[in-house]
C-alpha atoms as a PDB file:
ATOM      1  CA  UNK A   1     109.870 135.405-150.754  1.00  0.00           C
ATOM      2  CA  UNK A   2     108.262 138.202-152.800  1.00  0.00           C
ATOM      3  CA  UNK A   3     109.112 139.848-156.080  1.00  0.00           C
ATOM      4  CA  UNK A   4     107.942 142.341-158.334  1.00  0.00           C
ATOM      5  CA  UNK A   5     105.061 141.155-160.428  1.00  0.00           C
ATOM      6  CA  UNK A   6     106.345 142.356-163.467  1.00  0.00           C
ATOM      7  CA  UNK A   7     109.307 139.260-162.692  1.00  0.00           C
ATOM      8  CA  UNK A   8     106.324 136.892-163.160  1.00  0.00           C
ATOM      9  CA  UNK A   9     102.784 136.206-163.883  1.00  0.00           C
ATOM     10  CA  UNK A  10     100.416 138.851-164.614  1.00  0.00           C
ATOM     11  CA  UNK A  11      99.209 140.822-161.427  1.00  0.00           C
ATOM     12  CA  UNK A  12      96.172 140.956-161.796  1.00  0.00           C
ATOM     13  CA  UNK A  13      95.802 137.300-161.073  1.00  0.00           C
ATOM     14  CA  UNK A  14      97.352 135.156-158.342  1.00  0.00           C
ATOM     15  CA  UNK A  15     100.663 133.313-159.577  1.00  0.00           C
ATOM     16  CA  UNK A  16      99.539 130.151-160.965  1.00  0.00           C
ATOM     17  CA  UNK A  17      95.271 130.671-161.245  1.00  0.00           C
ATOM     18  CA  UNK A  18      93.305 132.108-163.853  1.00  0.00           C
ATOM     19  CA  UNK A  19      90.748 134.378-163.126  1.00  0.00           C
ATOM     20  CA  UNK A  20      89.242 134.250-166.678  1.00  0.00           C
ATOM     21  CA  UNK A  21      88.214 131.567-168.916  1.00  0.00           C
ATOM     22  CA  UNK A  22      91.004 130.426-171.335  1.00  0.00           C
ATOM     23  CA  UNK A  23      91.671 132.642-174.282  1.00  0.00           C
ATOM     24  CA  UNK A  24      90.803 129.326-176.488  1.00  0.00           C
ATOM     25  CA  UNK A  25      87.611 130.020-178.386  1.00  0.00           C
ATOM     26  CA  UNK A  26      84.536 127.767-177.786  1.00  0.00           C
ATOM     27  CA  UNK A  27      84.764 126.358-180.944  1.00  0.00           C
ATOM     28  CA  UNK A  28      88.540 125.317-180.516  1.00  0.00           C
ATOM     29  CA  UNK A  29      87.372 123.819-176.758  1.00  0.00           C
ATOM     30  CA  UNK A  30      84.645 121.516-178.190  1.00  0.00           C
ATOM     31  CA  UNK A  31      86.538 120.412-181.230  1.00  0.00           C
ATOM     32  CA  UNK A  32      89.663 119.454-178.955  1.00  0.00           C
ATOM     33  CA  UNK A  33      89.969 118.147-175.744  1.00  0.00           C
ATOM     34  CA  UNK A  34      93.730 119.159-175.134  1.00  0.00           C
ATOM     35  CA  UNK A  35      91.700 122.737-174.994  1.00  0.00           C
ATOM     36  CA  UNK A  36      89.482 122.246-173.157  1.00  0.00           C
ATOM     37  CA  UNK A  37      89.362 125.312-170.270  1.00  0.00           C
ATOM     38  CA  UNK A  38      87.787 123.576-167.663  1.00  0.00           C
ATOM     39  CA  UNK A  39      90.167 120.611-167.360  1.00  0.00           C
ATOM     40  CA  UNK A  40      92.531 123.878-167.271  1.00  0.00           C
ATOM     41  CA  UNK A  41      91.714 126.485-164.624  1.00  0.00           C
ATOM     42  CA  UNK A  42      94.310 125.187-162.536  1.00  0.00           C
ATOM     43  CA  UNK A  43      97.874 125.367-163.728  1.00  0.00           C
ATOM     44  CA  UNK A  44      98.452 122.416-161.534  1.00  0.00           C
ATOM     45  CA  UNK A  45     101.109 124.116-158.820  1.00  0.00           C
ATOM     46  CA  UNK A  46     102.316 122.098-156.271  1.00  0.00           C
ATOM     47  CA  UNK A  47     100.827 122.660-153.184  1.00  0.00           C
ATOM     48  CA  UNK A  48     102.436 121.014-150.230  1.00  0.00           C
ATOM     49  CA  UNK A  49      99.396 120.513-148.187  1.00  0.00           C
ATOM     50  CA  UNK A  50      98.040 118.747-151.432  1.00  0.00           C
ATOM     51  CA  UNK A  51      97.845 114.985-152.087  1.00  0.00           C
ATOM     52  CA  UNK A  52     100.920 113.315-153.361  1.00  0.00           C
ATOM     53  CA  UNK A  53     101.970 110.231-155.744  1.00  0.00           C
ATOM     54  CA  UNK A  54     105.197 110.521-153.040  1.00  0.00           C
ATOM     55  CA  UNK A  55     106.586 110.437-149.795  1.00  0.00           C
ATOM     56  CA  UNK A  56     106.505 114.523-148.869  1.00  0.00           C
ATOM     57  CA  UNK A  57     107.365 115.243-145.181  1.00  0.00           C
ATOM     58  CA  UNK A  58     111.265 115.660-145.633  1.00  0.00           C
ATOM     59  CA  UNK A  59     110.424 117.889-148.724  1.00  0.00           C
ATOM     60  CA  UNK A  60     107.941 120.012-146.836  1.00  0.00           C
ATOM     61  CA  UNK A  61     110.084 120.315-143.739  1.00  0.00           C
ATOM     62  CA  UNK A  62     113.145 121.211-146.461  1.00  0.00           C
ATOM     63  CA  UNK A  63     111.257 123.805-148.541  1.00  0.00           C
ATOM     64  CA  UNK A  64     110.111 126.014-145.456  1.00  0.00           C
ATOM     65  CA  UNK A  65     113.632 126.327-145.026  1.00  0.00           C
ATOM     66  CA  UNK A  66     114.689 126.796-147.933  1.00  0.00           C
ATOM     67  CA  UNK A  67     112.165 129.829-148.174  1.00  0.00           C
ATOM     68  CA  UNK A  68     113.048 131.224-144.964  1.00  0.00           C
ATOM     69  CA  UNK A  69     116.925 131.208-145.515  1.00  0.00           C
ATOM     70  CA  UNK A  70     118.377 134.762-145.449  1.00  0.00           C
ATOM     71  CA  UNK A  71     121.062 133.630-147.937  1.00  0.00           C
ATOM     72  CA  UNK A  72     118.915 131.873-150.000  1.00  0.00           C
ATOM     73  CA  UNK A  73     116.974 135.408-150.634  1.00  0.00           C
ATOM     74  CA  UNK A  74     120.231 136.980-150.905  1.00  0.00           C
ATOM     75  CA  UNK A  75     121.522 134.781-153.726  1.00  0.00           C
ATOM     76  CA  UNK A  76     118.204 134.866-155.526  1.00  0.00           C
ATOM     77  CA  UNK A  77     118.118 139.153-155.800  1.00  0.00           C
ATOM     78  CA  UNK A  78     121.800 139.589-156.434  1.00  0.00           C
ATOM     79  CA  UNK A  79     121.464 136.582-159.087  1.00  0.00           C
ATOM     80  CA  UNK A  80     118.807 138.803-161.236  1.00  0.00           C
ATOM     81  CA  UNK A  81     121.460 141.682-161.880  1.00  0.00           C
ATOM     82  CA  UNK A  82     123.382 140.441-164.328  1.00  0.00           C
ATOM     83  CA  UNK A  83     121.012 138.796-166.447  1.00  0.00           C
ATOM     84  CA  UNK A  84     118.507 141.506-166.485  1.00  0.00           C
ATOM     85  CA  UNK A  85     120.074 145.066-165.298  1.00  0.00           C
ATOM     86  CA  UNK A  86     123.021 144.199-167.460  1.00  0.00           C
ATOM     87  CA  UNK A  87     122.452 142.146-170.174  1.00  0.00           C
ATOM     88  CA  UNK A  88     118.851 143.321-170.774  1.00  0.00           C
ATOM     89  CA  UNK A  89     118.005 139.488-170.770  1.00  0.00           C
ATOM     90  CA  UNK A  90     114.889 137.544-169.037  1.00  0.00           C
ATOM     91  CA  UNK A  91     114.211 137.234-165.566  1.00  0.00           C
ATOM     92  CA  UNK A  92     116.796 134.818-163.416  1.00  0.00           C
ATOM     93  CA  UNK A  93     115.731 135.554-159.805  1.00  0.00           C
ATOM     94  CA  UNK A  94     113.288 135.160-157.333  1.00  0.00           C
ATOM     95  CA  UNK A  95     110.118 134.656-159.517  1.00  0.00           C
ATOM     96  CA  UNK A  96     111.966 132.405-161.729  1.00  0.00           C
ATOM     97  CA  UNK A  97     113.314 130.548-158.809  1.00  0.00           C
ATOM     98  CA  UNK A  98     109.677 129.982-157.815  1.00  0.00           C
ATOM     99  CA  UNK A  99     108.162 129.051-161.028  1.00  0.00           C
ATOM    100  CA  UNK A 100     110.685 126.825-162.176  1.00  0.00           C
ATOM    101  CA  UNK A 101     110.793 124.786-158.501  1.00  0.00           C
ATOM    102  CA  UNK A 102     106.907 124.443-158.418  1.00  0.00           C
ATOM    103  CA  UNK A 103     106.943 123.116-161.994  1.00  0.00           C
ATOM    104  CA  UNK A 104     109.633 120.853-161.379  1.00  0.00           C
ATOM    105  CA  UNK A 105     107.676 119.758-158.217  1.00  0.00           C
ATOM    106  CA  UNK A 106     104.531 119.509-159.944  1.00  0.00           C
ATOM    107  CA  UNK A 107     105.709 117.823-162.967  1.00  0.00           C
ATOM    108  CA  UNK A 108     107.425 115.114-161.010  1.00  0.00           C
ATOM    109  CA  UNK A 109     104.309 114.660-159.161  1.00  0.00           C
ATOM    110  CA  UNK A 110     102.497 113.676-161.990  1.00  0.00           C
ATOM    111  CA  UNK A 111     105.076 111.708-163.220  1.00  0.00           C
ATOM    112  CA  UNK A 112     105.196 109.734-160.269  1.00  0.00           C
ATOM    113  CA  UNK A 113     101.853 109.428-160.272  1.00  0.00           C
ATOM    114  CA  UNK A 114     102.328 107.754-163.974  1.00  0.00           C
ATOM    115  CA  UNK A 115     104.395 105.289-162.557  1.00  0.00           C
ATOM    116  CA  UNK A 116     107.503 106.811-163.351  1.00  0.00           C
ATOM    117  CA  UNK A 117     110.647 105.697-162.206  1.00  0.00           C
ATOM    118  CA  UNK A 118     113.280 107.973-160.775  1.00  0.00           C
ATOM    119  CA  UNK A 119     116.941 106.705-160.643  1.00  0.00           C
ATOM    120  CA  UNK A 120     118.583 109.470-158.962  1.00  0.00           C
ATOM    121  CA  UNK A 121     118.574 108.744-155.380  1.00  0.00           C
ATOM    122  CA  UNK A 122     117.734 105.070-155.669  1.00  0.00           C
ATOM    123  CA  UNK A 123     120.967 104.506-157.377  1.00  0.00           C
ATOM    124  CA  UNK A 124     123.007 106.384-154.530  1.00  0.00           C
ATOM    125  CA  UNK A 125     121.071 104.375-152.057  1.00  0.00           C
ATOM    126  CA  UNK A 126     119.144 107.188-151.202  1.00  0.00           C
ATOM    127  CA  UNK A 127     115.053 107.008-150.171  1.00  0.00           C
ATOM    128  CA  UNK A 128     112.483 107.755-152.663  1.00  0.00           C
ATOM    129  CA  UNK A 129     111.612 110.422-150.237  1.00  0.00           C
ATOM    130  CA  UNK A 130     115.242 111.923-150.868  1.00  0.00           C
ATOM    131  CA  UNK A 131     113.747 112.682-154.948  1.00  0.00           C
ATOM    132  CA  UNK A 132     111.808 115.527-154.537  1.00  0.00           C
ATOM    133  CA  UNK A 133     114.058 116.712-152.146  1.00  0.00           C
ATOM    134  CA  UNK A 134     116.675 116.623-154.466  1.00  0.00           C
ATOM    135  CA  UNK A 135     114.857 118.323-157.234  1.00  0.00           C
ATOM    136  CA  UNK A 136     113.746 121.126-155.050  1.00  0.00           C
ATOM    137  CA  UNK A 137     117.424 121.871-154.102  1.00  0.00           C
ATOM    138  CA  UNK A 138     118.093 121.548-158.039  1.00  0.00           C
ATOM    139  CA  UNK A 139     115.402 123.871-158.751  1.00  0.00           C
ATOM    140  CA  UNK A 140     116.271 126.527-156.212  1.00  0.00           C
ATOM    141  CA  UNK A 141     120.275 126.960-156.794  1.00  0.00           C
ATOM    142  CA  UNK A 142     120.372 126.291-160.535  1.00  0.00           C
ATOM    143  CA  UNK A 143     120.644 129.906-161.484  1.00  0.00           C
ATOM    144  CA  UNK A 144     123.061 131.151-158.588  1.00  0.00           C
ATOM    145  CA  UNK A 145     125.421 131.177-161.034  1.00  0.00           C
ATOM    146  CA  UNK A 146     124.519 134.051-162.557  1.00  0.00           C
ATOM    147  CA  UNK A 147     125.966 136.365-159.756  1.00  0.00           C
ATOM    148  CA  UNK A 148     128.993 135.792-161.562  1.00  0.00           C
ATOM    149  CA  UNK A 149     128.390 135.764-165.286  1.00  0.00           C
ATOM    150  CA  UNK A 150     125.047 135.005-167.411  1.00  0.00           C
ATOM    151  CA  UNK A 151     127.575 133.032-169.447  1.00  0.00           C
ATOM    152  CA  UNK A 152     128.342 129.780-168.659  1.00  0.00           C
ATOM    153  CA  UNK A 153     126.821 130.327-165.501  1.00  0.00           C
ATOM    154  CA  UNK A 154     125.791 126.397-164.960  1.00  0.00           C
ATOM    155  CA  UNK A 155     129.503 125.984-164.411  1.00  0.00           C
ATOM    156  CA  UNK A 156     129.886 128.683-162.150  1.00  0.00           C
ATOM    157  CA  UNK A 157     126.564 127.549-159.896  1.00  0.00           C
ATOM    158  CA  UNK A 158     128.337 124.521-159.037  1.00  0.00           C
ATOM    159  CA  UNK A 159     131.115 125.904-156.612  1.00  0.00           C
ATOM    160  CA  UNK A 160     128.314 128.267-155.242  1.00  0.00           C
ATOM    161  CA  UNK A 161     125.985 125.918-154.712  1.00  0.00           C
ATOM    162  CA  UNK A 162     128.743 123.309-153.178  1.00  0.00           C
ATOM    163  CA  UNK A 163     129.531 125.598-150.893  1.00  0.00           C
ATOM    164  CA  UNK A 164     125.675 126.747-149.572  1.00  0.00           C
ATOM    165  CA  UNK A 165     124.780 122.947-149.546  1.00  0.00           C
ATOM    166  CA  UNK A 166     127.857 121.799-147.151  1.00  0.00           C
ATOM    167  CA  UNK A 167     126.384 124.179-144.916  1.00  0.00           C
ATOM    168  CA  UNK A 168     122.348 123.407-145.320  1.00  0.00           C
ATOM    169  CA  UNK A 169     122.710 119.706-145.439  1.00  0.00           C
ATOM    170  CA  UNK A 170     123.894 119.189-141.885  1.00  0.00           C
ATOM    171  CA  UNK A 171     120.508 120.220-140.252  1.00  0.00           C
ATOM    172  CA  UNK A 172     118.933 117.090-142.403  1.00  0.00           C
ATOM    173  CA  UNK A 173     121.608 114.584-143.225  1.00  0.00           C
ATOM    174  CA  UNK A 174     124.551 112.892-141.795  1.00  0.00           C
ATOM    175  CA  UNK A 175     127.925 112.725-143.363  1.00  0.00           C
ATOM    176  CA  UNK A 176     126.841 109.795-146.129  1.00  0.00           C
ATOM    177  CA  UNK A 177     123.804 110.871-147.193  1.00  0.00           C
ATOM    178  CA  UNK A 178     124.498 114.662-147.372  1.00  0.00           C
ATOM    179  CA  UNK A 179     127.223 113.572-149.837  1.00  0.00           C
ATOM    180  CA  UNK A 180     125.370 111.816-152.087  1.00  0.00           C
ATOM    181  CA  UNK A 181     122.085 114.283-152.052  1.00  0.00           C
ATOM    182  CA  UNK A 182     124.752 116.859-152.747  1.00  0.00           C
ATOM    183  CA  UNK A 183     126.119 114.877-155.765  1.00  0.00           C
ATOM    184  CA  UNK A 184     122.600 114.230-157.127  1.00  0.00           C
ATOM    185  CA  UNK A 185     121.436 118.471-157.106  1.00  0.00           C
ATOM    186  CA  UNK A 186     125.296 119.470-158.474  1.00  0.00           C
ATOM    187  CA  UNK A 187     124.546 117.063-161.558  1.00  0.00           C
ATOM    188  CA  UNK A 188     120.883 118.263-161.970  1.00  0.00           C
ATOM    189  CA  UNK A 189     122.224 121.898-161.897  1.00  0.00           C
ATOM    190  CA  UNK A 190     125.004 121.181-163.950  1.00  0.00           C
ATOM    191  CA  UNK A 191     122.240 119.749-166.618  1.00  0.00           C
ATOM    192  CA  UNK A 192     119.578 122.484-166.950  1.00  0.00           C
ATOM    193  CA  UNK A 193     121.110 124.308-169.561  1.00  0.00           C
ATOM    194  CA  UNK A 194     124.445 123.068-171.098  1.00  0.00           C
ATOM    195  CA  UNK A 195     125.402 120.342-173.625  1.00  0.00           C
ATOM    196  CA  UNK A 196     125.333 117.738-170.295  1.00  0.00           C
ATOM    197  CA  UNK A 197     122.941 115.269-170.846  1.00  0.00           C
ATOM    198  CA  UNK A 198     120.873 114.570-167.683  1.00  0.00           C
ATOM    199  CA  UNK A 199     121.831 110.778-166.405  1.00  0.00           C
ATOM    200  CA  UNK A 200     119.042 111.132-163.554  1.00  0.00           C
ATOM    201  CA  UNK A 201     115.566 111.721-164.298  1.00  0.00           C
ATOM    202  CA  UNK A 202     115.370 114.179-161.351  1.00  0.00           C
ATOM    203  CA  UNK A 203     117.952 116.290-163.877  1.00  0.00           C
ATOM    204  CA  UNK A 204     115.496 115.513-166.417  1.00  0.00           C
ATOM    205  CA  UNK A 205     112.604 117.279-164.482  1.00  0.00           C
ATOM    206  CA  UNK A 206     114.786 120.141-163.519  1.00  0.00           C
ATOM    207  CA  UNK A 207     115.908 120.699-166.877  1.00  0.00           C
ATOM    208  CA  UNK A 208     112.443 120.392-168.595  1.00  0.00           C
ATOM    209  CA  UNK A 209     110.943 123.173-165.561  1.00  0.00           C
ATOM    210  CA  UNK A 210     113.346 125.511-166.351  1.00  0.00           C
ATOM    211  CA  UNK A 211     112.100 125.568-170.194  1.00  0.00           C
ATOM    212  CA  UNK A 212     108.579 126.064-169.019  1.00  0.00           C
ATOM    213  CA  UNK A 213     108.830 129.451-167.054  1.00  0.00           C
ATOM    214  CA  UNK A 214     108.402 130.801-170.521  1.00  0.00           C
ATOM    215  CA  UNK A 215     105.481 133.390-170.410  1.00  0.00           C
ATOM    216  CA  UNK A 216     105.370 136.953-171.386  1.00  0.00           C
ATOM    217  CA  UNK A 217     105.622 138.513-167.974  1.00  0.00           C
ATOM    218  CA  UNK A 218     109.313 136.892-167.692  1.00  0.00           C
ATOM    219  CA  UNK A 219     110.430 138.978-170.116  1.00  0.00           C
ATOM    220  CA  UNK A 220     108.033 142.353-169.553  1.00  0.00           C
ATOM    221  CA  UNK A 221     110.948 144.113-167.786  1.00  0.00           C
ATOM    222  CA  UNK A 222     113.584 143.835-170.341  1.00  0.00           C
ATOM    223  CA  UNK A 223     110.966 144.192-173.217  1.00  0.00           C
ATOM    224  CA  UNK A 224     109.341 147.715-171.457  1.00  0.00           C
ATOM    225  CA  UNK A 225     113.123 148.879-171.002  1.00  0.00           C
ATOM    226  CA  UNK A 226     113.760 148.184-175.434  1.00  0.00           C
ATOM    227  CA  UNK A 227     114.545 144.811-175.293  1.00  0.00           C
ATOM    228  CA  UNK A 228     114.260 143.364-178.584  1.00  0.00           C
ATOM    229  CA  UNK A 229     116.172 139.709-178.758  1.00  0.00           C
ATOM    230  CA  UNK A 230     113.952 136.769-180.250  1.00  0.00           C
ATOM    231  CA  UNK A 231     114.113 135.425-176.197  1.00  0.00           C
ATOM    232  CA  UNK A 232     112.124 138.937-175.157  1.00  0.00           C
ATOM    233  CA  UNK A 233     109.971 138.783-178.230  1.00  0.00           C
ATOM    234  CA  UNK A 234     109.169 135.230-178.451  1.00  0.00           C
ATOM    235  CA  UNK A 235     108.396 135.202-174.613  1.00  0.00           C
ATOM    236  CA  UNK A 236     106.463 138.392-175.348  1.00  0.00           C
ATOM    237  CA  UNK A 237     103.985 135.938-177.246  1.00  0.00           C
ATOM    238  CA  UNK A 238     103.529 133.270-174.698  1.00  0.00           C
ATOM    239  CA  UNK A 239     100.256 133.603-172.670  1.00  0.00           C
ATOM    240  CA  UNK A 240     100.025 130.601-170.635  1.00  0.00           C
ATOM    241  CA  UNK A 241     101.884 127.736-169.807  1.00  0.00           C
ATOM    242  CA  UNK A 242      99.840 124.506-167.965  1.00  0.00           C
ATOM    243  CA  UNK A 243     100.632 121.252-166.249  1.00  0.00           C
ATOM    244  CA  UNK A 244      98.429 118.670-165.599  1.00  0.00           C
ATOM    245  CA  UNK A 245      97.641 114.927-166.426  1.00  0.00           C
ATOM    246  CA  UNK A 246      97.907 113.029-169.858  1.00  0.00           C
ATOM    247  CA  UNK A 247      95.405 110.896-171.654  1.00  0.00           C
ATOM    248  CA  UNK A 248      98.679 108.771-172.976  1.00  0.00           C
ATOM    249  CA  UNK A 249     101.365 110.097-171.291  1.00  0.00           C
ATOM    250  CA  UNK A 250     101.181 110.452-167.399  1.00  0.00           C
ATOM    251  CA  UNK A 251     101.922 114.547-167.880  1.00  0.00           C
ATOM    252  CA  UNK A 252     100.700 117.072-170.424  1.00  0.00           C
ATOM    253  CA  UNK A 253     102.321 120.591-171.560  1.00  0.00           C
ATOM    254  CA  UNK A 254      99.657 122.721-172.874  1.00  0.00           C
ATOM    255  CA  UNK A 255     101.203 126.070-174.513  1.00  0.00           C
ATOM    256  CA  UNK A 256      99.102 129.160-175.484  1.00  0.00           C
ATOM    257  CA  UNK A 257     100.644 132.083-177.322  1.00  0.00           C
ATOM    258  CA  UNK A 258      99.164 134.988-179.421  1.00  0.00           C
ATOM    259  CA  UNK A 259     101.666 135.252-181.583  1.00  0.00           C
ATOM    260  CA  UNK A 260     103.451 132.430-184.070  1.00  0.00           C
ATOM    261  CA  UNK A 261     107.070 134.316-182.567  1.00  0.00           C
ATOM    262  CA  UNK A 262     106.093 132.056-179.257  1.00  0.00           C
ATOM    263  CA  UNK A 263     107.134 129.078-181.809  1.00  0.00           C
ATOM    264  CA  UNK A 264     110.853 129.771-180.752  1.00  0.00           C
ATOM    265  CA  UNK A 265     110.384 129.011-177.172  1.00  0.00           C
ATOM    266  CA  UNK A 266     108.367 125.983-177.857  1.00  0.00           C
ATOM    267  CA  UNK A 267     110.319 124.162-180.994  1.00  0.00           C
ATOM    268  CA  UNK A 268     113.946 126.061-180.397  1.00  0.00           C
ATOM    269  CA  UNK A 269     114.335 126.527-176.669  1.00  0.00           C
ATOM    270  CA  UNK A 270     111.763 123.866-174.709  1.00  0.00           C
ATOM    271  CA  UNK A 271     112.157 120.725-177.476  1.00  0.00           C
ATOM    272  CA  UNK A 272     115.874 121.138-176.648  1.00  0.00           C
ATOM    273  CA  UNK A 273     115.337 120.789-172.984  1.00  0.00           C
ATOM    274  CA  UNK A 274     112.607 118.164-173.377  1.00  0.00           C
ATOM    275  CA  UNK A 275     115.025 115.678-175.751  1.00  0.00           C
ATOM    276  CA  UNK A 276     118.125 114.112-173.646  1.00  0.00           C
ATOM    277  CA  UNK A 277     116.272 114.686-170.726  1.00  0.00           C
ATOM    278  CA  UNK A 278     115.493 110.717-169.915  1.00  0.00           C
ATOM    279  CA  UNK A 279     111.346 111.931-169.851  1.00  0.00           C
ATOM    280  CA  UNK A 280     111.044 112.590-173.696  1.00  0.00           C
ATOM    281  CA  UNK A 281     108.238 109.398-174.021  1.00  0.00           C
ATOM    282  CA  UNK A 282     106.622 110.121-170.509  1.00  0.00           C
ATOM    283  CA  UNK A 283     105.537 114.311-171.433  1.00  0.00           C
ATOM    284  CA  UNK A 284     103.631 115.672-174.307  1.00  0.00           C
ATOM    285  CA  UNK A 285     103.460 119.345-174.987  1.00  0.00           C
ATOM    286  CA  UNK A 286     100.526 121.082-177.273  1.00  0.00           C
ATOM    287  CA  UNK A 287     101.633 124.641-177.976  1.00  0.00           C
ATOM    288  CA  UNK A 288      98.311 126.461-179.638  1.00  0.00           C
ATOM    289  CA  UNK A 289      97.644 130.065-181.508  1.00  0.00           C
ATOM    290  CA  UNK A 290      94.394 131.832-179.466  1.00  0.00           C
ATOM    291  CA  UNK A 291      95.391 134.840-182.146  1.00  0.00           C
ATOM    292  CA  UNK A 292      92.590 135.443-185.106  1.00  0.00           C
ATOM    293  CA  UNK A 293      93.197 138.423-187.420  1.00  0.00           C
ATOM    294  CA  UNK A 294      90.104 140.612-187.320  1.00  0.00           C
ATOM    295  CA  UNK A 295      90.021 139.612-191.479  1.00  0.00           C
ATOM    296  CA  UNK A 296      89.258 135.997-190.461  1.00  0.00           C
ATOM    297  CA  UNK A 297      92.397 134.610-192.185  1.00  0.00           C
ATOM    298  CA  UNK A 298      93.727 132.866-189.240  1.00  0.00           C
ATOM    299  CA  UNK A 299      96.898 132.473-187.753  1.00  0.00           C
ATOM    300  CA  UNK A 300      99.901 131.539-189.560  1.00  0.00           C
ATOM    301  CA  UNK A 301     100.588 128.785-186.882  1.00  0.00           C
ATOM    302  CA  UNK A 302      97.637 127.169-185.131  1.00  0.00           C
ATOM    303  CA  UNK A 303      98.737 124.375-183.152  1.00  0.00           C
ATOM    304  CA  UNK A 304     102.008 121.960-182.618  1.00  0.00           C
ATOM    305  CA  UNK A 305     102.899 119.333-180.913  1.00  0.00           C
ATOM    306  CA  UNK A 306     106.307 117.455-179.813  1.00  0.00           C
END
C-alpha cells in the first residue's frame, strides 16, 4: 500500500531510516547515553524476515493479506477524508495505518523479548502465536471508524470492523477460535483512544502505537493547508520518534522535537495513552529539545521523561 509522503515520514528518507546523523549535538551524545545516535540509526521497524522474541509464521502469512486486501485499501483512503479533508485534522489513513501497526509490532517485540507477558489470547485459550496476530488486526482497523465520523469514531470502528473480520477470519480460523481472536482486536480497538481502559496488554500495545505516530510529517498536510490546532502545531515540532531496547525497562521511547510545543504530544496526548495501558512499568520514554537559539540561551525545555 502506498501513500503520499507528505501522510508520513519525510521523503527524502525511507519510512523508518535516517539518512543523517541524529540532530542531537555531540556534546548531548557523549554526556547521555539515551542520545546516543548510533544505538539510534534504526528506528527499530518490524521487519518480518527479522528475528523474533515470538512465534511469527501465522502473523507473516496474515499481514501479506492483510496488505493485499482490496477492501482493506479501500477502508484505509476513504477513512482519511473526514479527519483530514474535513476537519483539517492529522493524518488517519494509510500511512498512519502503517506506522502505528509496525510500532505496535515492534514494540511488542521487544517487550516479548523483556519477558513480558501477554494475557490476551492466553486467557481465551488462544496460542501465543495468536498475539501478534491479534495486535496487527488491532492496529490495522482501529481507525476505520472514521469513515463515519472523526468523533467517537472508536465506537463506530467496532461494527465495521465486526463485519470485515467475520469475513477475513474464515481463511485462518475455525468457528472457536475466529470468535475469540475477533473478541480480543474489537476490545483493543475499542481501547486506543477512549476512556476504556485496556484489560489485555495486546490493547495496551495498540493503544501506546497509536500515540507514537506523532511526527511532524503527520500533520504537514493540514498545517500547509492553515491548520493551526495545538495537535498540528505540537506535531509540527516533533522530529523523530524511536523504538528500541531499554537499559531497565525491556523497551525505550526516545522523542526528539525542535520546539518545547512538541511537549503536548509527549506529556498531554502519549502519557495518557501510556498510563492504563497494563505496560506503564515495562516502557520508558525520553522526549529531548535538539533546538539552541543562535543567542546560546537554550531551550526552554531540554529533556523529560515519564
Amino acid at each position: 500500500m502506498t501513500d503520499s509522503p507528505d501522510a508520513g515520514s519525510d521523503p527524502a528518507e525511507p519510512d523508518g531510516v535516517d539518512a543523517e546523523a541524529d540532530p542531537v549535538d555531540a556534546a548531548d551524545a557523549e554526556s547521555d547515553g539515551d542520545t546516543d545516535p548510533d544505538r539510534d540509526a534504526d528506528r527499530h521497524e518490524y521487519h518480518p524476515d527479522g528475528e523474533h522474541g515470538f512465534p511469527d509464521d501465522r502473523l507473516n502469512e496474515m499481514l501479506d493479506r492483510i496488505e493485499s486486501d482490496p477492501e482493506i485499501t479501500a477502508y484505509l483512503e476513504a477513512q482519511n477524508v473526514n479527519p483530514v479533508d474535513r476537519k483539517g485534522y492529522n493524518d488517519h489513513g494509510t500511512k498512519h495505518v502503517e506506522i502505528v501497526r509496525d510500532r505496535a509490532l515492534r514494540l511488542y517485540d521487544l517487550l516479548k523479548a523483556g519477558g513480558v507477558e501477554f494475557n490476551g489470547a492466553r486467557q481465551q485459550g488462544l496460542d501465543e502465536a495468536d498475539e501478534p496476530v491479534i495486535i496487527a488486526l488491532a492496529a490495522t482497523l482501529h481507525d476505520i471508524g472514521h469513515v463515519v465520523h472523526r468523533h467517537d469514531h472508536p465506537y463506530y470502528s467496532i461494527p465495521l470492523a465486526a463485519d470485515f473480520l467475520d469475513d477475513f477470519l474464515p481463511s485462518f480460523y475455525g468457528v472457536p477460535d475466529r470468535v475469540r481472536i475477533k473478541a480480543e482486536v474489537l476490545h483493543a480497538i475499542l481501547c486506543h483512544h477512549t476512556e476504556e481502559q485496556p484489560l489485555t496488554r495486546e490493547a495496551g500495545v495498540v493503544r501506546i502505537a497509536d500515540g507514537l505516530d506523532m511526527e511532524r510529517g503527520r500533520s504537514r498536510v493540514p498545517y500547509e493547508e492553515g491548520g493551526r490546532g495545538i495537535n498540528t502545531v505540537s506535531s509540527q515540532a516533533i522530529e523523530r520518534v524511536s523504538l528500541r531496547e531499554g537499559d531497565e525497562t525491556p523497551a525505550q521511547v526516545v522523542i526528539r522535537m525542535n520546539n518545547a510545543a512538541g511537549v503536548y504530544q509527549v506529556d498531554s496526548l502519549l502519557k495518557a495513552k501510556i498510563e492504563g495501558s497494563l505496560l506503564e512499568d515495562q516502557i520508558r520514554t525520553v522526549a529531548i529539545n535538539t533546538h539552541r537559539d543562535s543567542d546560546g540561551n537554550g531551550s526552554i525545555v531540554d529533556r523529560i521523561e515519564l
